[in-house]
N, C-alpha and C. Protein backbone atom coordinates (compact mmCIF):
# COMPACT_ATOMS: atom_id res chain seq x y z
N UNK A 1 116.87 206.85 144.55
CA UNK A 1 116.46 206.12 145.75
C UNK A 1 116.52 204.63 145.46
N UNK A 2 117.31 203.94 145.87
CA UNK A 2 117.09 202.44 146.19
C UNK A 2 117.49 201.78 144.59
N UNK A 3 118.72 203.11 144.07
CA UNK A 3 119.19 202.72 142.94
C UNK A 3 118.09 202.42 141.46
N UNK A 4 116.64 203.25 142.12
CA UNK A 4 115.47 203.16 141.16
C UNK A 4 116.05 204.12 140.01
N UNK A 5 116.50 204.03 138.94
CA UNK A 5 116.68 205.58 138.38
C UNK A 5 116.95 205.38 136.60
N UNK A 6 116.34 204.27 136.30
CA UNK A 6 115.88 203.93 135.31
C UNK A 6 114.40 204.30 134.80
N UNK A 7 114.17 205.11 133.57
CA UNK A 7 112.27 204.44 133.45
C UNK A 7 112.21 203.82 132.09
N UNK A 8 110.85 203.16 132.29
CA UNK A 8 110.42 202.64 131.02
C UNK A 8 108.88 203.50 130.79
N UNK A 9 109.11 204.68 130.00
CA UNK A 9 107.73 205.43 129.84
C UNK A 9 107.17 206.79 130.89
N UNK A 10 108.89 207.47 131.55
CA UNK A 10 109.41 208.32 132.19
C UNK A 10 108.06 209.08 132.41
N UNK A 11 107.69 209.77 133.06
CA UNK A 11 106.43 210.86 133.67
C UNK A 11 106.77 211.67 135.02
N UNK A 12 106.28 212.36 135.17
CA UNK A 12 106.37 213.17 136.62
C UNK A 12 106.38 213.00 137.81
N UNK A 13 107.43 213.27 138.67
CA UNK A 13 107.78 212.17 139.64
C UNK A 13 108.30 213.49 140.82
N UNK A 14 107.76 213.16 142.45
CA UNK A 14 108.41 214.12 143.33
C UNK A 14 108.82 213.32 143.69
N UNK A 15 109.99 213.35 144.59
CA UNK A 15 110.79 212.54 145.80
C UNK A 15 110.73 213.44 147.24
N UNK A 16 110.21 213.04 148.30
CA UNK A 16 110.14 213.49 149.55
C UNK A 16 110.43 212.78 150.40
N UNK A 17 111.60 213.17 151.07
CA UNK A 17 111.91 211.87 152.03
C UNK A 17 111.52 210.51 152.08
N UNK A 18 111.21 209.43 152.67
CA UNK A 18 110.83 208.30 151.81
C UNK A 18 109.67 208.23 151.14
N UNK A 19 109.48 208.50 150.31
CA UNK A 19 108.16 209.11 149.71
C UNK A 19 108.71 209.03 148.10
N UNK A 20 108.09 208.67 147.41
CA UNK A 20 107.67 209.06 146.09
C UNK A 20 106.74 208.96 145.21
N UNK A 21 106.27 209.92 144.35
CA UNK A 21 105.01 210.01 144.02
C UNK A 21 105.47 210.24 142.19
N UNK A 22 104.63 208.95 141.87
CA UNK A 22 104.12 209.09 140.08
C UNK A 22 102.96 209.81 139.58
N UNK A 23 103.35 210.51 138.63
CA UNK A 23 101.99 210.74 137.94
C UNK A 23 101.77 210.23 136.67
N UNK A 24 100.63 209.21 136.42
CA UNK A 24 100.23 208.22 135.81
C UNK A 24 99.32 209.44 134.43
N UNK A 25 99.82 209.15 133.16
CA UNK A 25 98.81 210.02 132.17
C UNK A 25 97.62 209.13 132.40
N UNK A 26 96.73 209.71 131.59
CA UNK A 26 95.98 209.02 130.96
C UNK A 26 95.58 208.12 130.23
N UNK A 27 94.87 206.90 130.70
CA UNK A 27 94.65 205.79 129.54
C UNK A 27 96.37 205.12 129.52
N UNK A 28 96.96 204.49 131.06
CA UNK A 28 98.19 204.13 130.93
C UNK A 28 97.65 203.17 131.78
N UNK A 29 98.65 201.53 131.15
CA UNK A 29 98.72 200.70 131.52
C UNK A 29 99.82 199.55 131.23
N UNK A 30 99.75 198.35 131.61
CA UNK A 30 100.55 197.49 131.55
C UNK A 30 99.61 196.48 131.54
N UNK A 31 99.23 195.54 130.44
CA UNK A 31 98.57 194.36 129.99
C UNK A 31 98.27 194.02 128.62
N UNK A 32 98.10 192.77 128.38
CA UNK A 32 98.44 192.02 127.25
C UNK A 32 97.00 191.41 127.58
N UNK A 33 95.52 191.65 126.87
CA UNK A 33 94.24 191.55 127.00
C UNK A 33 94.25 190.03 126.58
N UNK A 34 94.05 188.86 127.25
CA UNK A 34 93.49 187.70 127.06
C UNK A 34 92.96 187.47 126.44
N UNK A 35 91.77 187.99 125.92
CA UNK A 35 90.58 188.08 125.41
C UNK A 35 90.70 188.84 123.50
N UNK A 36 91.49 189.66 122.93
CA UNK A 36 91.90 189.87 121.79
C UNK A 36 92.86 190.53 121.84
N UNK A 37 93.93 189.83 122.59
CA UNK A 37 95.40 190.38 122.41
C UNK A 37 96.16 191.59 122.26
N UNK A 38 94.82 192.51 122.59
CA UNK A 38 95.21 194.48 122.79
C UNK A 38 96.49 194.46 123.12
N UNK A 39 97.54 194.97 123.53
CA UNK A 39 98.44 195.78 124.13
C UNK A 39 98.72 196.79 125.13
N UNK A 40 98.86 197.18 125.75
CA UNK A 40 99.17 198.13 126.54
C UNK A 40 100.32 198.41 127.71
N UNK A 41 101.39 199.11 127.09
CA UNK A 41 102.70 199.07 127.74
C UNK A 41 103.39 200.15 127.89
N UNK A 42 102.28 201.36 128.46
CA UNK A 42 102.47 202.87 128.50
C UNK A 42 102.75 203.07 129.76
N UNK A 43 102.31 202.81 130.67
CA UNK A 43 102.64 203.04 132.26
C UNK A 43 103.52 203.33 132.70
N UNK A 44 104.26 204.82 133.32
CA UNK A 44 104.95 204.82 133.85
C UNK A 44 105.94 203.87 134.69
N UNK A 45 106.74 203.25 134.69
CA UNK A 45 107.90 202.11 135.47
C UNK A 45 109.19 203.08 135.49
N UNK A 46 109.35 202.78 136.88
CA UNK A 46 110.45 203.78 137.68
C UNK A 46 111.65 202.04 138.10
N UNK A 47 112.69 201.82 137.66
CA UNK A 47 113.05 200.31 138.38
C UNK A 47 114.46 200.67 138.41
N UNK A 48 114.69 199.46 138.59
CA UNK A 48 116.60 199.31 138.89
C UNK A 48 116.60 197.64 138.45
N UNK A 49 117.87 197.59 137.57
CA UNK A 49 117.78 196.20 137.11
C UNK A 49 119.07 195.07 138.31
N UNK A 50 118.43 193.74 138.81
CA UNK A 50 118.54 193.25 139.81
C UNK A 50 118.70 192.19 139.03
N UNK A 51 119.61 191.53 140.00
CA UNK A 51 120.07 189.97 139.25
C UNK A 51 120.02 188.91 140.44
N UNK A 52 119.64 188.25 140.02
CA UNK A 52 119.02 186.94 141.28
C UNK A 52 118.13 187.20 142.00
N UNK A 53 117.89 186.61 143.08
CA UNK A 53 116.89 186.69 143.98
C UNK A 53 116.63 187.83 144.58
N UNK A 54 116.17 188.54 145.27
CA UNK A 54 115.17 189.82 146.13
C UNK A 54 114.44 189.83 146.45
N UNK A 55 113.61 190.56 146.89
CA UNK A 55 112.69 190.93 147.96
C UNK A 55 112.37 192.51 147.60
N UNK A 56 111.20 192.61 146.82
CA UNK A 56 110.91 194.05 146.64
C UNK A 56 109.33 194.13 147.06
N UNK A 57 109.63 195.70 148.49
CA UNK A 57 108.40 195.48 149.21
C UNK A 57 107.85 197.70 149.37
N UNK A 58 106.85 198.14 149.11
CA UNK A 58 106.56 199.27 149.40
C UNK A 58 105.25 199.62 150.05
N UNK A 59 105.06 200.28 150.63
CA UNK A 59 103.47 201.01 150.82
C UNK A 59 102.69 201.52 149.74
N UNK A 60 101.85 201.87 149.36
CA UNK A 60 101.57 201.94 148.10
C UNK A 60 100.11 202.56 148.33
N UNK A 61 99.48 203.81 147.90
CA UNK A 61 98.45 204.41 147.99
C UNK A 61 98.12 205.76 146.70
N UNK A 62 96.80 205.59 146.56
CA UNK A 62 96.51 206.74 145.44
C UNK A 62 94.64 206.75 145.82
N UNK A 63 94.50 207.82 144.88
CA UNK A 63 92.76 208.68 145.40
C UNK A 63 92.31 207.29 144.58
N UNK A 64 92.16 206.61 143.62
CA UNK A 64 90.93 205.32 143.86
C UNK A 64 89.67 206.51 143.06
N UNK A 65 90.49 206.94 141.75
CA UNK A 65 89.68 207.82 140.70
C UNK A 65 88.39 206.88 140.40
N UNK A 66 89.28 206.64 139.24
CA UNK A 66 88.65 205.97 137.93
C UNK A 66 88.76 204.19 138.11
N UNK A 67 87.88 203.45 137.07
CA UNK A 67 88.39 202.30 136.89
C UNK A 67 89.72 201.48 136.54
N UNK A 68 90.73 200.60 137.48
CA UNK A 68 91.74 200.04 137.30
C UNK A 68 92.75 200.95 137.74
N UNK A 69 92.29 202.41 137.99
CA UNK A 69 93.32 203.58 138.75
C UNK A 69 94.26 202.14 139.71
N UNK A 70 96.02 202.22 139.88
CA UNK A 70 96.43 201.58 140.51
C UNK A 70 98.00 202.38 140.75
N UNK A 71 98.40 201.35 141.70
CA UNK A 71 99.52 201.62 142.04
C UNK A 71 99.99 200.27 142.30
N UNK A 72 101.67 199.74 141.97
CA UNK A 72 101.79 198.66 141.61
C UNK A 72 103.17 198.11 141.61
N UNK A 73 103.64 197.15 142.35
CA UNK A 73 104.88 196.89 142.20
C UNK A 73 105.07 196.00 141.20
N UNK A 74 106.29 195.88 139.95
CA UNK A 74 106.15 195.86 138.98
C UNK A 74 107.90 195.00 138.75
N UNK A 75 107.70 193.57 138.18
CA UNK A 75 108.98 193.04 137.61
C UNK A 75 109.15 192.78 136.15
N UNK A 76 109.91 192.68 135.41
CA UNK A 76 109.83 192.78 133.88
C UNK A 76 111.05 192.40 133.59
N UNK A 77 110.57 191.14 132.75
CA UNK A 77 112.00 190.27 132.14
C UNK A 77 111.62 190.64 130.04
N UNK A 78 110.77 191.42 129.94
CA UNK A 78 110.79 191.44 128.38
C UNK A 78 109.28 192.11 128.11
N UNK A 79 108.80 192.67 126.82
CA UNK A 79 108.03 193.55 126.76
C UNK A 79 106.52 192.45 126.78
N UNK A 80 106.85 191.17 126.75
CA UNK A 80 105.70 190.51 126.82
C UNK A 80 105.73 189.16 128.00
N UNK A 81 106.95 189.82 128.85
CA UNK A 81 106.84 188.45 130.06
C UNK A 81 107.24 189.77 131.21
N UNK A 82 106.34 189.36 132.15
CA UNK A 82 106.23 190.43 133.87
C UNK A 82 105.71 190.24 134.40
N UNK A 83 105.30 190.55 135.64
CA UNK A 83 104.36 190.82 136.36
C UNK A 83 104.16 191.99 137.14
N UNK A 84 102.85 192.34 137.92
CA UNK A 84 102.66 193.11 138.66
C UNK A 84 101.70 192.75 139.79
N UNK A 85 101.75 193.23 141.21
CA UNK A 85 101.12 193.47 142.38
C UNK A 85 100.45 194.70 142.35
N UNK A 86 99.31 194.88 142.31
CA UNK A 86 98.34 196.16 142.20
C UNK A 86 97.51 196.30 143.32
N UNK A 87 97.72 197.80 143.78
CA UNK A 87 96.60 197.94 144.68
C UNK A 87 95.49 198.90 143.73
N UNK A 88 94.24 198.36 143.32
CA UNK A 88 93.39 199.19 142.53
C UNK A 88 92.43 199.36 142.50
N UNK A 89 92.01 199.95 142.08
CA UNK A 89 90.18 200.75 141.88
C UNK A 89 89.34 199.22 141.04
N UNK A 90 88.44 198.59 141.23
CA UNK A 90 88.35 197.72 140.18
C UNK A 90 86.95 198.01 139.84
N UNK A 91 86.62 197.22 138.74
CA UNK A 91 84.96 197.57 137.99
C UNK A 91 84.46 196.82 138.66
N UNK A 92 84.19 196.36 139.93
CA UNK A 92 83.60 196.15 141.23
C UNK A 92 83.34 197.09 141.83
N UNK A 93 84.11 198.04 141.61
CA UNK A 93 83.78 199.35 142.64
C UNK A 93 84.44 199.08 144.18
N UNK A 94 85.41 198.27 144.20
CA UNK A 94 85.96 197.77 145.48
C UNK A 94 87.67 198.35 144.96
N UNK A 95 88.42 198.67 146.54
CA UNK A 95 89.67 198.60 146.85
C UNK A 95 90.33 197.48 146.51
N UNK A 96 90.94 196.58 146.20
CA UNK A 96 91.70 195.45 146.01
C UNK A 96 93.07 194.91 145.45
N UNK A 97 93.65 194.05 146.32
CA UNK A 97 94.96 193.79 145.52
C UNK A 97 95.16 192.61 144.50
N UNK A 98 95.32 193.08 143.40
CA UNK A 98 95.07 192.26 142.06
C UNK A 98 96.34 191.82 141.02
N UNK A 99 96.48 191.04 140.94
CA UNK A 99 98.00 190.61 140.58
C UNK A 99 97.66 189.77 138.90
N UNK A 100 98.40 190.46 138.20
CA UNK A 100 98.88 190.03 136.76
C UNK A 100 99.72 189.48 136.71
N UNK A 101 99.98 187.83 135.81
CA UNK A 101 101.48 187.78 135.22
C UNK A 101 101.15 187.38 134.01
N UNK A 102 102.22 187.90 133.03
CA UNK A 102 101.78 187.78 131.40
C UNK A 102 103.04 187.09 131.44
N UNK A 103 103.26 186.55 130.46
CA UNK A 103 103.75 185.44 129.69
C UNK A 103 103.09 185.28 128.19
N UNK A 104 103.72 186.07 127.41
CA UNK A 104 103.29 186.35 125.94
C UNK A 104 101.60 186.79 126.46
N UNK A 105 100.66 186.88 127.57
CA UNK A 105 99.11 187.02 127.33
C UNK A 105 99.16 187.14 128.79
N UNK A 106 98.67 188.08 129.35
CA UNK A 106 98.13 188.33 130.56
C UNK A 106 97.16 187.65 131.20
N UNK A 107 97.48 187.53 132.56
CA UNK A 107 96.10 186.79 133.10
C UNK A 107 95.74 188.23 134.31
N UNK A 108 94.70 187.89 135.14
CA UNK A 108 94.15 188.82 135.61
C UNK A 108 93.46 188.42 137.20
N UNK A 109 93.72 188.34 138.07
CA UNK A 109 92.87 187.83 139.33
C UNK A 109 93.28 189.24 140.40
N UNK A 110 91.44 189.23 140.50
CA UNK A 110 91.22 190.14 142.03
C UNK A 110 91.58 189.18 143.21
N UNK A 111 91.93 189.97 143.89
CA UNK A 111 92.40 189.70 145.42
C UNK A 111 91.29 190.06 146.34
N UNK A 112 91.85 190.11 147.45
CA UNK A 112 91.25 190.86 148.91
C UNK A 112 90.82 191.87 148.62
N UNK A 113 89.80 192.54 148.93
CA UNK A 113 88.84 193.53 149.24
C UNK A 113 89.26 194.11 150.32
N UNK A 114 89.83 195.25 150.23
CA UNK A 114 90.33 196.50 151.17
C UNK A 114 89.47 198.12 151.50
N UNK A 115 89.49 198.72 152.64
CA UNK A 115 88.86 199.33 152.77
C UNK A 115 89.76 200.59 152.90
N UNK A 116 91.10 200.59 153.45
CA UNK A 116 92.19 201.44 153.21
C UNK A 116 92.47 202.05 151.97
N UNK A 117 93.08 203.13 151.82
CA UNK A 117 93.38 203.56 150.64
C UNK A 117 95.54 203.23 150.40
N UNK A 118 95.51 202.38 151.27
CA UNK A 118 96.82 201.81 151.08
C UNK A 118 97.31 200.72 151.45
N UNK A 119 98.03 200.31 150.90
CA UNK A 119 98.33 198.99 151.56
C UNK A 119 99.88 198.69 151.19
N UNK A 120 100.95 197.56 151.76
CA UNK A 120 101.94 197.44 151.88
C UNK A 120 101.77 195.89 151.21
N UNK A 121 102.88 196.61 149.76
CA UNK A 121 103.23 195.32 148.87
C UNK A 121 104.13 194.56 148.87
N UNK A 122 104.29 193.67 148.25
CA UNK A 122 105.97 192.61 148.24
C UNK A 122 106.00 191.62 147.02
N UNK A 123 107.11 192.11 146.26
CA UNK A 123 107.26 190.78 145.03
C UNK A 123 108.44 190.10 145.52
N UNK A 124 108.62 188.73 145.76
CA UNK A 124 110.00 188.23 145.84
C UNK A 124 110.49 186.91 144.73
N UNK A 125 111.34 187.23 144.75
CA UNK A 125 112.17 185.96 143.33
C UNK A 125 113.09 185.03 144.33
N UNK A 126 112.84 183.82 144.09
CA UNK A 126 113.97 182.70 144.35
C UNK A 126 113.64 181.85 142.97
N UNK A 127 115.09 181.94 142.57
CA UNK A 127 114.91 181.39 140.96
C UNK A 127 113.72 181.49 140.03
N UNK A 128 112.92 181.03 139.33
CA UNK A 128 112.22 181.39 138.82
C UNK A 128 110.89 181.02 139.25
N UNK A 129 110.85 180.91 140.54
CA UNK A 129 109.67 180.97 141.13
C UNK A 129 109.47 182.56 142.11
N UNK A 130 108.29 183.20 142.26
CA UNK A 130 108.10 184.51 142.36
C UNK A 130 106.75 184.16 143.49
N UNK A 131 106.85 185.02 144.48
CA UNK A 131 105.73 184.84 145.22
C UNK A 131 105.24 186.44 145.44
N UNK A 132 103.75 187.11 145.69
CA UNK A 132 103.52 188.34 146.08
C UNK A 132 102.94 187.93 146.89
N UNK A 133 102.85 189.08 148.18
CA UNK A 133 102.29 189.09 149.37
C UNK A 133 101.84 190.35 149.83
N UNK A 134 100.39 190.61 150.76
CA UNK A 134 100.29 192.22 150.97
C UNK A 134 100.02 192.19 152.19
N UNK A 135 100.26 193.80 152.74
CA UNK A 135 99.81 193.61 154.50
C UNK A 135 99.15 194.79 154.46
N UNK A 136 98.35 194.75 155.50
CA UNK A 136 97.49 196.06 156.43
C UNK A 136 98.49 196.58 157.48
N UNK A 137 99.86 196.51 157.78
CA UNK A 137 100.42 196.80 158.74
C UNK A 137 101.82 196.94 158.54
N UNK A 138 102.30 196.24 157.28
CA UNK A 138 103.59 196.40 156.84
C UNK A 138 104.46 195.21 157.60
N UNK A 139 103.52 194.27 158.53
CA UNK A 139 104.57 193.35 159.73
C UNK A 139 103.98 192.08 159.21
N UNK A 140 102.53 191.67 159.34
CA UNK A 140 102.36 190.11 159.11
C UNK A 140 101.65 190.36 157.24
N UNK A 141 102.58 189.70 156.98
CA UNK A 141 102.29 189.61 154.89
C UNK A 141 101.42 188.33 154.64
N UNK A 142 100.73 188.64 153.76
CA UNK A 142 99.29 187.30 153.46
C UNK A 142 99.76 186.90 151.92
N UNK A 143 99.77 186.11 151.82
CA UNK A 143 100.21 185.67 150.36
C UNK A 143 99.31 185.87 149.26
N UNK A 144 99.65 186.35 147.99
CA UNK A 144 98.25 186.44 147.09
C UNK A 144 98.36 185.64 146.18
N UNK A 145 99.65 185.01 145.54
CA UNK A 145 99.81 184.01 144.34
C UNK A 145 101.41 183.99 144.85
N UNK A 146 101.40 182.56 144.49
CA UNK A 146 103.06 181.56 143.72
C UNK A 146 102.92 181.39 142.69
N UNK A 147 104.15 182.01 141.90
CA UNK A 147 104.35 181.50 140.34
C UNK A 147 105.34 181.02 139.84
N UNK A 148 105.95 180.46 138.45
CA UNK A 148 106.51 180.21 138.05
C UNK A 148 106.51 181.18 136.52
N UNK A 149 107.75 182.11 136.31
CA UNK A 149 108.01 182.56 135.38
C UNK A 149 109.55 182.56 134.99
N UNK A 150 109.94 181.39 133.80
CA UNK A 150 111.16 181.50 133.47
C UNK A 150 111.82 182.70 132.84
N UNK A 151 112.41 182.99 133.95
CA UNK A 151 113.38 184.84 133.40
C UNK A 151 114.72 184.84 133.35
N UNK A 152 115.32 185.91 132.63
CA UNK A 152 116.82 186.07 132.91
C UNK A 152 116.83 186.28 134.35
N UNK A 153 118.62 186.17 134.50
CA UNK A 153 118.98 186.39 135.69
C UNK A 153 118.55 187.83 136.29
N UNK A 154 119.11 188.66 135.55
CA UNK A 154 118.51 190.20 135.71
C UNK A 154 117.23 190.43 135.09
N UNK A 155 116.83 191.41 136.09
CA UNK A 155 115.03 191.91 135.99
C UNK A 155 115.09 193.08 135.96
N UNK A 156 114.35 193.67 135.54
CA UNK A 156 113.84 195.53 135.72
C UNK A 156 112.77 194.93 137.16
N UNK A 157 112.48 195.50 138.19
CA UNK A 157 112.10 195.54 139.34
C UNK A 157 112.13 197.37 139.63
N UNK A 158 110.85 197.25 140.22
CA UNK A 158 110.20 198.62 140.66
C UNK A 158 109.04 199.15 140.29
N UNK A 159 108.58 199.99 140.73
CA UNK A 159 107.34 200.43 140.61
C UNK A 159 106.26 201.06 139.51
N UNK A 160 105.43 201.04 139.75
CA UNK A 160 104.28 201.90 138.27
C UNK A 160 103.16 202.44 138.83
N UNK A 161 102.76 203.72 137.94
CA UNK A 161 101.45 203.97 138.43
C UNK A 161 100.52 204.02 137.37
N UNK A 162 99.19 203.57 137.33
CA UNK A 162 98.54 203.52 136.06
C UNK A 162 97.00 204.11 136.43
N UNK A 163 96.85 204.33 134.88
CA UNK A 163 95.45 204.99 135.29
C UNK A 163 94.43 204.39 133.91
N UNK A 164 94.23 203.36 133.39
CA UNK A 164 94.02 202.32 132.54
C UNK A 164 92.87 203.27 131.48
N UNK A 165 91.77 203.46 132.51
CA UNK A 165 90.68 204.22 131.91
C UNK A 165 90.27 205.71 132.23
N UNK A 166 91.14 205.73 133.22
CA UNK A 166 91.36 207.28 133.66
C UNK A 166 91.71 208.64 133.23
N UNK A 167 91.47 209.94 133.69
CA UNK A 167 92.17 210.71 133.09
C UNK A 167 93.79 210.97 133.93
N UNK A 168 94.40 210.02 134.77
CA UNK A 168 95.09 210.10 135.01
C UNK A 168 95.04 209.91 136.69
N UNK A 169 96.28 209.94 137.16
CA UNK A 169 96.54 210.17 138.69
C UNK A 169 97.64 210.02 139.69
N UNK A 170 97.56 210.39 140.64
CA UNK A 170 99.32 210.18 141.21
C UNK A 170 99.15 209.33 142.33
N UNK A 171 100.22 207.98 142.07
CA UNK A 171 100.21 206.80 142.77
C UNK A 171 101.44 207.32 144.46
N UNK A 172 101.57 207.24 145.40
CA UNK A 172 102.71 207.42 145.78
C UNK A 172 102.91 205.73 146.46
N UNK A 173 104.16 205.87 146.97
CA UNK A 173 105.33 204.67 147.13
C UNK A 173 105.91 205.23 148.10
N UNK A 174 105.90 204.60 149.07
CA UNK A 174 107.02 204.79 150.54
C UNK A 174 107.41 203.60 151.57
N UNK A 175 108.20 204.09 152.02
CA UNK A 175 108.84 202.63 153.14
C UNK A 175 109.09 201.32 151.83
N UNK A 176 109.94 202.04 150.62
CA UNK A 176 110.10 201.50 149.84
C UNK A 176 111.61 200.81 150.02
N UNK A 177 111.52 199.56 149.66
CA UNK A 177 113.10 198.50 150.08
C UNK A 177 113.12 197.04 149.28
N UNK A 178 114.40 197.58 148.52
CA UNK A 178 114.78 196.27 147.43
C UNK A 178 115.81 195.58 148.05
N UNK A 179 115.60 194.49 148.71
CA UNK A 179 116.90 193.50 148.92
C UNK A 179 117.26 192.55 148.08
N UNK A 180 118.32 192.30 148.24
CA UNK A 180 119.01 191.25 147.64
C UNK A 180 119.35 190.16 148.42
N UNK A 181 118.30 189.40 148.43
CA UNK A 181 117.93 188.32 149.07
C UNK A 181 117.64 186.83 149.07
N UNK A 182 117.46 186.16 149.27
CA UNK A 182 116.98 184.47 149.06
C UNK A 182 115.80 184.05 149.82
N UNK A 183 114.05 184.40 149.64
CA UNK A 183 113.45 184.03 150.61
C UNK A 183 113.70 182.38 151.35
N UNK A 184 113.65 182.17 152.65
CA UNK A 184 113.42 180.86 153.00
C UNK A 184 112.11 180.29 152.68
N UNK A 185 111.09 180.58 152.95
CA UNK A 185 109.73 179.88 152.80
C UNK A 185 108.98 181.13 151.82
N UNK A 186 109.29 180.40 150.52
CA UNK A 186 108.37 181.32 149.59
C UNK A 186 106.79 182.08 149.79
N UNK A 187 106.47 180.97 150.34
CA UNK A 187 104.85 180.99 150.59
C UNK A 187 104.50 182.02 151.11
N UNK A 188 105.40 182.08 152.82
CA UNK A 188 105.72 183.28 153.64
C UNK A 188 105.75 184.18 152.94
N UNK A 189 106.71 184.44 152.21
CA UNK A 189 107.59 185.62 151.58
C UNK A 189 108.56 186.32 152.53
N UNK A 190 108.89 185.28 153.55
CA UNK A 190 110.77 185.70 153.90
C UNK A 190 111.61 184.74 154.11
């Protein structure tokens, strides 16, 4: 689907019409701990490698188990430079979309407080500036961070499901669409 058919850390996967669903083991994640430099680079990633600019946008929902349980659109220029858009369970005890970018060390910021158990994501690249954005509707997108991460031209781009402290869980992904694109107004994200 959508030329996704690469993994990094392969796991159990259905495809149903636009639909697809990960299953995240246990104790899987993607972060580089700020705080004493842990590791963690087990998480299922389903991608397709993309060169220049795009626009990668999905629906994104899971049961909201355990702590950091997520589902997550996911770009990766190297095992210690990426980012991710997360919709997740947090040790708030709140729904929220929470966005990482590491650069040799992860950083970490909660988002919006959601009451849905899904929500509609978007990472987009114009040169090495990267903007994410999320919606309640899939039509008007709210911006959550602008960044700057110097990457190769080509990216691994696509999805993950994680279950950090969990015994696991299945993220699904639908109304999933990678363009190859040039946003006009980053901020926007089109």
């Amino acid at each position: 689907m959508l030329g996704f058919d690469k993994w990094l850390n392969e796991a159990p996967i259905t495809k149903q019409d636009n639909r697809i669903q990960i299953a995240a083991p246990e104790k899987t994640d993607f972060f580089i701990n700020p705080e004493n430099g842990d590791v963690k680079n087990n998480a299922p990633f389903l991608y397709a490698e993309v060169q220049g600019d795009f626009v990668l946008r999905a629906k994104v929902s899971h049961d909201f188990l355990s702590k950091y349980d997520g589902a997550a659109l996911f770009v990766m220029d190297g095992e210690d430079r990426w980012a991710k858009l997360c919709y997740e369970y947090t040790d708030f005890n709140t729904y929220a979309v929470v966005s990482v970018v590491t650069d040799g060390v992860s950083d970490d910021a909660n988002g919006v407080n959601l009451m849905d158990k899904s929500v509609w994501l978007q990472i987009g690249r114009k040169g090495n500036a990267f903007a994410m954005h999320y919606s309640t509707d899939g039509v008007q997108y709210r911006m959550v961070r602008v960044f700057n991460l110097k990457a190769a031209d080509t990216l691994k781009a696509g999805i993950v499901s994680q279950s950090p402290t969990g015994e696991g869980l299945i993220s699904e992904f639908s109304d999933i669409q990678l363009e190859k694109t040039t946003m006009k107004n980053i901020r926007a994200g089109n």
